[in-house]
PDB file of N, CA and C in Angstrom:
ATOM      1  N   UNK A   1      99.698 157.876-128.763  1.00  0.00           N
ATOM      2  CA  UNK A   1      98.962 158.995-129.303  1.00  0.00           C
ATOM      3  C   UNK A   1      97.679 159.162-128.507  1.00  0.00           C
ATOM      4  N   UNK A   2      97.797 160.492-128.168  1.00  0.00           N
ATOM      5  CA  UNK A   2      96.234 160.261-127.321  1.00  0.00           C
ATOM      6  C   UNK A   2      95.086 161.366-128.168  1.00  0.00           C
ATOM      7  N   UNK A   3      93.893 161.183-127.773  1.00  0.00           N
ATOM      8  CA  UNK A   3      92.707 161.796-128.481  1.00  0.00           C
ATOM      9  C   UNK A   3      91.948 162.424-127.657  1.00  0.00           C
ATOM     10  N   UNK A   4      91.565 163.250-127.731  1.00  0.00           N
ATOM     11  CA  UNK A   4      90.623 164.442-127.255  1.00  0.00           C
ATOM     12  C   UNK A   4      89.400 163.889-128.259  1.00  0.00           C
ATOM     13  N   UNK A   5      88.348 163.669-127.454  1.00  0.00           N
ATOM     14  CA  UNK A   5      87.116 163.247-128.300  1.00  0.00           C
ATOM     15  C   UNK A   5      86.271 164.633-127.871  1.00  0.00           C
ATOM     16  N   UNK A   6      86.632 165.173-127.490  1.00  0.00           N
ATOM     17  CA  UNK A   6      85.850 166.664-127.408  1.00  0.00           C
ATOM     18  C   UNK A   6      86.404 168.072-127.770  1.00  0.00           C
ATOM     19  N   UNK A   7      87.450 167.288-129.019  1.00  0.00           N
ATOM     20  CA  UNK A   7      88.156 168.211-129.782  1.00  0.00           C
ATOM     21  C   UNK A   7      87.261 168.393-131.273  1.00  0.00           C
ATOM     22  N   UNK A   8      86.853 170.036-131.459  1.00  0.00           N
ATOM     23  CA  UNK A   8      85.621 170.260-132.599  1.00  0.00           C
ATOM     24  C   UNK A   8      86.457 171.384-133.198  1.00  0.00           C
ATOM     25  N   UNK A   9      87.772 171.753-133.230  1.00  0.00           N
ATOM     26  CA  UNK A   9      88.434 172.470-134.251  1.00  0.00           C
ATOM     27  C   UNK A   9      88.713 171.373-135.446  1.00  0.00           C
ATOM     28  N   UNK A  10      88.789 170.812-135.846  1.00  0.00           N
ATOM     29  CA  UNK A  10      88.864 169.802-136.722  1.00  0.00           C
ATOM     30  C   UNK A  10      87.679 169.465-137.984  1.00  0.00           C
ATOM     31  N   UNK A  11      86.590 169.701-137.205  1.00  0.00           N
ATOM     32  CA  UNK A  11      85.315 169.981-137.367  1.00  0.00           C
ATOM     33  C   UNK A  11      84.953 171.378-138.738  1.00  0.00           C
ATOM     34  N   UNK A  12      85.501 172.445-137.491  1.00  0.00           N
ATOM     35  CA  UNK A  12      84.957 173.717-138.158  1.00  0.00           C
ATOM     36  C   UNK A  12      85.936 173.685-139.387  1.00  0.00           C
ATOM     37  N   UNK A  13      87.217 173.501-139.459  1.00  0.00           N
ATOM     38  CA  UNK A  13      87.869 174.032-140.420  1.00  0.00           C
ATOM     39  C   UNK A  13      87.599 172.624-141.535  1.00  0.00           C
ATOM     40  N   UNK A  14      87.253 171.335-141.402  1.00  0.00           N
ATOM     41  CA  UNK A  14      86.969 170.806-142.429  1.00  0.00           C
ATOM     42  C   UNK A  14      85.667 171.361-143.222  1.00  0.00           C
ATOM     43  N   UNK A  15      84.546 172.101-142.572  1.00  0.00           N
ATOM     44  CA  UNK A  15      83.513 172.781-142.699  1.00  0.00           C
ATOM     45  C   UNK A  15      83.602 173.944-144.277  1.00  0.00           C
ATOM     46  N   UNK A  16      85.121 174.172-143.986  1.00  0.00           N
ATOM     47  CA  UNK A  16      85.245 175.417-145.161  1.00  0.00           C
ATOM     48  C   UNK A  16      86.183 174.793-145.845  1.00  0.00           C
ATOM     49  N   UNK A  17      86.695 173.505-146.002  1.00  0.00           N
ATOM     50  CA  UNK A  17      87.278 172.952-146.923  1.00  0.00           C
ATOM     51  C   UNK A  17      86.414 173.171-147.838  1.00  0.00           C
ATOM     52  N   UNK A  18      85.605 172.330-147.704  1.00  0.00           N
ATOM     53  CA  UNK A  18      84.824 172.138-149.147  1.00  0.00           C
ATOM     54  C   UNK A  18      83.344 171.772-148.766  1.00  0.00           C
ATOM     55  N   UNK A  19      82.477 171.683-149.933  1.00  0.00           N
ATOM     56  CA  UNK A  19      81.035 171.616-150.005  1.00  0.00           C
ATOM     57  C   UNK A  19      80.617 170.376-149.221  1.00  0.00           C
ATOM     58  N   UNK A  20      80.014 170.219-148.488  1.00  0.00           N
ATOM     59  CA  UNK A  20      79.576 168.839-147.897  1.00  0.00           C
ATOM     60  C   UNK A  20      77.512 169.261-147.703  1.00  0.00           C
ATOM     61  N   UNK A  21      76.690 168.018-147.821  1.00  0.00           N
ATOM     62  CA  UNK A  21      75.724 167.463-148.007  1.00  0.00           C
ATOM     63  C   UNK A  21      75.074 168.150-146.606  1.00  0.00           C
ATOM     64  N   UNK A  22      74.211 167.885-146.750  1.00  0.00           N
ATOM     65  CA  UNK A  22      73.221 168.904-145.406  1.00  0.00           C
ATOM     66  C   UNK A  22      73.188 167.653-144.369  1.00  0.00           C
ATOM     67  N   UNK A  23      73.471 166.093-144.500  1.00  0.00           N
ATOM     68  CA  UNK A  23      73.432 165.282-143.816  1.00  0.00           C
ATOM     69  C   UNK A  23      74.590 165.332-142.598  1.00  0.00           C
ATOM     70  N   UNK A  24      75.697 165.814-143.734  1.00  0.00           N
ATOM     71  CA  UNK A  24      77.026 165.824-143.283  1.00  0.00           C
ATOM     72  C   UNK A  24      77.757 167.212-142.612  1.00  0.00           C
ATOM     73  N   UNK A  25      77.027 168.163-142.973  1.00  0.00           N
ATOM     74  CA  UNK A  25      76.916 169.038-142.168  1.00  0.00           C
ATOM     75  C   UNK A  25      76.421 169.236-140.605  1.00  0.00           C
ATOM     76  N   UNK A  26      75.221 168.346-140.767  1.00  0.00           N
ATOM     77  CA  UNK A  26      74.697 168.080-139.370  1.00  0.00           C
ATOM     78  C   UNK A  26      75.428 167.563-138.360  1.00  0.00           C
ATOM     79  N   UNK A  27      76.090 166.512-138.945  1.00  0.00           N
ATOM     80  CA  UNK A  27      77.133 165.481-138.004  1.00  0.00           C
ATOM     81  C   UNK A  27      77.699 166.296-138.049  1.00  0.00           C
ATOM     82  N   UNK A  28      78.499 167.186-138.413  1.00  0.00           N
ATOM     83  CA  UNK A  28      79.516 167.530-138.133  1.00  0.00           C
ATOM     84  C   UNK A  28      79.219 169.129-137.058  1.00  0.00           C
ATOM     85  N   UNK A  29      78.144 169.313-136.974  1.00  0.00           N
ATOM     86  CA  UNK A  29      77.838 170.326-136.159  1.00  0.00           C
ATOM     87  C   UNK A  29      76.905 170.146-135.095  1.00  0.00           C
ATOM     88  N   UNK A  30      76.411 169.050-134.603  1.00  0.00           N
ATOM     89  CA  UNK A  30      75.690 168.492-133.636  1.00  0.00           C
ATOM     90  C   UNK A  30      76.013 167.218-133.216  1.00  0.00           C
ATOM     91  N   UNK A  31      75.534 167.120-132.250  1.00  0.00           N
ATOM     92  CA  UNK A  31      76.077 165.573-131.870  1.00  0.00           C
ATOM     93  C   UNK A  31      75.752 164.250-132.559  1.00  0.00           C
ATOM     94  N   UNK A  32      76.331 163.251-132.820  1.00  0.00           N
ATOM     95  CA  UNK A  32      75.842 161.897-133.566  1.00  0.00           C
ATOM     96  C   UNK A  32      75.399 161.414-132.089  1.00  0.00           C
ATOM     97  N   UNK A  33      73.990 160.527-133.138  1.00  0.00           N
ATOM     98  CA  UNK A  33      73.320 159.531-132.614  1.00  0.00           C
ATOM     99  C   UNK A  33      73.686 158.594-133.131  1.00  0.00           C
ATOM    100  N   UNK A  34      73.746 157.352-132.699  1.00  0.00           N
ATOM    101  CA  UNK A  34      73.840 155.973-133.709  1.00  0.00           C
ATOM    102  C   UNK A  34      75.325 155.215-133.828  1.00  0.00           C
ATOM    103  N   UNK A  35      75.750 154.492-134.544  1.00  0.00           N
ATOM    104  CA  UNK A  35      76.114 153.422-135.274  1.00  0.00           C
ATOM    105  C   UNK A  35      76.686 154.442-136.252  1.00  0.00           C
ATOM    106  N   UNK A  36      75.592 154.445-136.553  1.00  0.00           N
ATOM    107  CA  UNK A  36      75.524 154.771-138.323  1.00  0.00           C
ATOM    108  C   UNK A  36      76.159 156.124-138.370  1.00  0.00           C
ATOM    109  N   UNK A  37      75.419 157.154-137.795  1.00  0.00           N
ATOM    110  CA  UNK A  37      76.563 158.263-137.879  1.00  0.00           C
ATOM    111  C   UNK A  37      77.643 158.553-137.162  1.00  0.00           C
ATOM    112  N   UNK A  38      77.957 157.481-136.129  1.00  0.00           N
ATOM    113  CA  UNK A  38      79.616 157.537-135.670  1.00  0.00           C
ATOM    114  C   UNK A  38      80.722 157.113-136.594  1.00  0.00           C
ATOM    115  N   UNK A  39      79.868 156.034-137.501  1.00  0.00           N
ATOM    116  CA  UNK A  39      80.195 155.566-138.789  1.00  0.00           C
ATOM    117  C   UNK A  39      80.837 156.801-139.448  1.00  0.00           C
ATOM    118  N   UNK A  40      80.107 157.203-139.727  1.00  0.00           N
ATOM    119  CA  UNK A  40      80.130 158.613-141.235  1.00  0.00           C
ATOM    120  C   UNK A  40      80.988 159.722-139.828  1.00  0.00           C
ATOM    121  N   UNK A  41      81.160 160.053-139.370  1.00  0.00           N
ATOM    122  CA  UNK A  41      81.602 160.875-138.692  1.00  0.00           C
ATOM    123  C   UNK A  41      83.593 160.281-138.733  1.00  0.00           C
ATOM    124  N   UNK A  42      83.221 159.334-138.166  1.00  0.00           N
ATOM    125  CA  UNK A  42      84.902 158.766-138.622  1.00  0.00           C
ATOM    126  C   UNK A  42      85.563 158.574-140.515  1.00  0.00           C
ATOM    127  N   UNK A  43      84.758 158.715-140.918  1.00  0.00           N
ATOM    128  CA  UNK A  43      84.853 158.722-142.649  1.00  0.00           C
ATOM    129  C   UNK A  43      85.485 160.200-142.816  1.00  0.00           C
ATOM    130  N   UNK A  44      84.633 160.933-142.138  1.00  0.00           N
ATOM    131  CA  UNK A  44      84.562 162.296-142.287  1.00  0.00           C
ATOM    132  C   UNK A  44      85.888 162.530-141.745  1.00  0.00           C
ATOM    133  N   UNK A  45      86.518 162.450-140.591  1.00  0.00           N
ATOM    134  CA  UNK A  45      87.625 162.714-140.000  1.00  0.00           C
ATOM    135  C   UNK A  45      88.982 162.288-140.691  1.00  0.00           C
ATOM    136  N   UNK A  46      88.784 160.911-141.536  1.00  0.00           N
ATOM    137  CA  UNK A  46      89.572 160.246-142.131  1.00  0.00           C
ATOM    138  C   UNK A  46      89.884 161.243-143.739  1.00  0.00           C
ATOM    139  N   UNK A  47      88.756 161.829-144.422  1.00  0.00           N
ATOM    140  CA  UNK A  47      88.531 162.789-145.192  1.00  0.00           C
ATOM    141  C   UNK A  47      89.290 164.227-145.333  1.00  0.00           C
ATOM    142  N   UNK A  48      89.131 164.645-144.026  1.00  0.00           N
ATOM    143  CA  UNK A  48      89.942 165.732-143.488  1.00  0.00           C
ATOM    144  C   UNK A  48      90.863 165.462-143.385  1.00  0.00           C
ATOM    145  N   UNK A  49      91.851 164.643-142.637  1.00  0.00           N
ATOM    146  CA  UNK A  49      92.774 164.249-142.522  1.00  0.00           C
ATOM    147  C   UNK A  49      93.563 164.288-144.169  1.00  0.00           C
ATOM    148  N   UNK A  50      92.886 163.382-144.395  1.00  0.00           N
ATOM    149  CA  UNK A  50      93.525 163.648-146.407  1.00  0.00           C
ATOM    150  C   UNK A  50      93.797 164.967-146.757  1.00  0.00           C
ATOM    151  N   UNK A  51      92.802 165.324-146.740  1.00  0.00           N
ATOM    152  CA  UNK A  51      92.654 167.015-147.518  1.00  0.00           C
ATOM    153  C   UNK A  51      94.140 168.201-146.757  1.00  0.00           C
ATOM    154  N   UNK A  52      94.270 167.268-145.180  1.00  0.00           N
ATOM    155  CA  UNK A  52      94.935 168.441-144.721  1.00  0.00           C
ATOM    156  C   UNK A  52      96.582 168.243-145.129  1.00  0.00           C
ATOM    157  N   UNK A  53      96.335 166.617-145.351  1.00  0.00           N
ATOM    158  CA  UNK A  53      97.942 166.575-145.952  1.00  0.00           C
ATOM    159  C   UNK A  53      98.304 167.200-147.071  1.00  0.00           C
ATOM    160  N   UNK A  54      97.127 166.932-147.632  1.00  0.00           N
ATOM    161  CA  UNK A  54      97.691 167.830-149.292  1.00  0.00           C
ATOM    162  C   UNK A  54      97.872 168.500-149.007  1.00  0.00           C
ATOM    163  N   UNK A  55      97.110 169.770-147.919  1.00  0.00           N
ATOM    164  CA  UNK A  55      97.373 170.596-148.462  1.00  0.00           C
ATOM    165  C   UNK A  55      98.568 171.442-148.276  1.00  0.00           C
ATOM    166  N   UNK A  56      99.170 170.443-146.882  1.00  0.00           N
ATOM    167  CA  UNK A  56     100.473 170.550-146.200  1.00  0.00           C
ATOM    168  C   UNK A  56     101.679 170.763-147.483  1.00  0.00           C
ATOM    169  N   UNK A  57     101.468 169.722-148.101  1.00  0.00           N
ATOM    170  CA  UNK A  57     101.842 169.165-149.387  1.00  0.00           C
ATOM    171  C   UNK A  57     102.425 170.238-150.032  1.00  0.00           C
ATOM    172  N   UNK A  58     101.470 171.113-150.384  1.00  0.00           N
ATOM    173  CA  UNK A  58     101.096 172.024-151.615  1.00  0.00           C
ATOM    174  C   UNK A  58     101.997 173.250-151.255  1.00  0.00           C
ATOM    175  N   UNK A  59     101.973 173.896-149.935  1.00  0.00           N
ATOM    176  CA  UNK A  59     102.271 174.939-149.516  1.00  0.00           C
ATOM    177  C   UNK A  59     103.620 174.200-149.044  1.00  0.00           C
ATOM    178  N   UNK A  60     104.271 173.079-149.153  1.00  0.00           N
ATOM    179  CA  UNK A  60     105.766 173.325-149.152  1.00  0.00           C
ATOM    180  C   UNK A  60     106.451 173.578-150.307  1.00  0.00           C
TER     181      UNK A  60
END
């Protein structure tokens, strides 16, 4: 499996999933600094990921 780490469609459309925190908004629309928010940035991806199965889910 390979990864595009400069793939940000993933990004925008978790954006209009649902309500997220002004912290988490940031990461997700500017670049992470840190540890800590590469941390929360992979949470975040792992998050989306969920949401998109359901919703795969739902609409079969």
């Amino acid at each position: 499996m390979s990864t595009k780490w400069d793939d940000k469609s993933w990004k925008k459309e978790f954006l209009e999933m649902k309500f997220h925190s002004h912290a988490d908004v940031k990461l997700l629309t500017k670049c992470v600094k840190g540890l800590i928010g590469a941390w929360r940035l992979g949470v975040l991806k792992e998050e989306y990921n969920r949401l998109k199965k359901i919703q795969e889910q739902q609409q079969q």
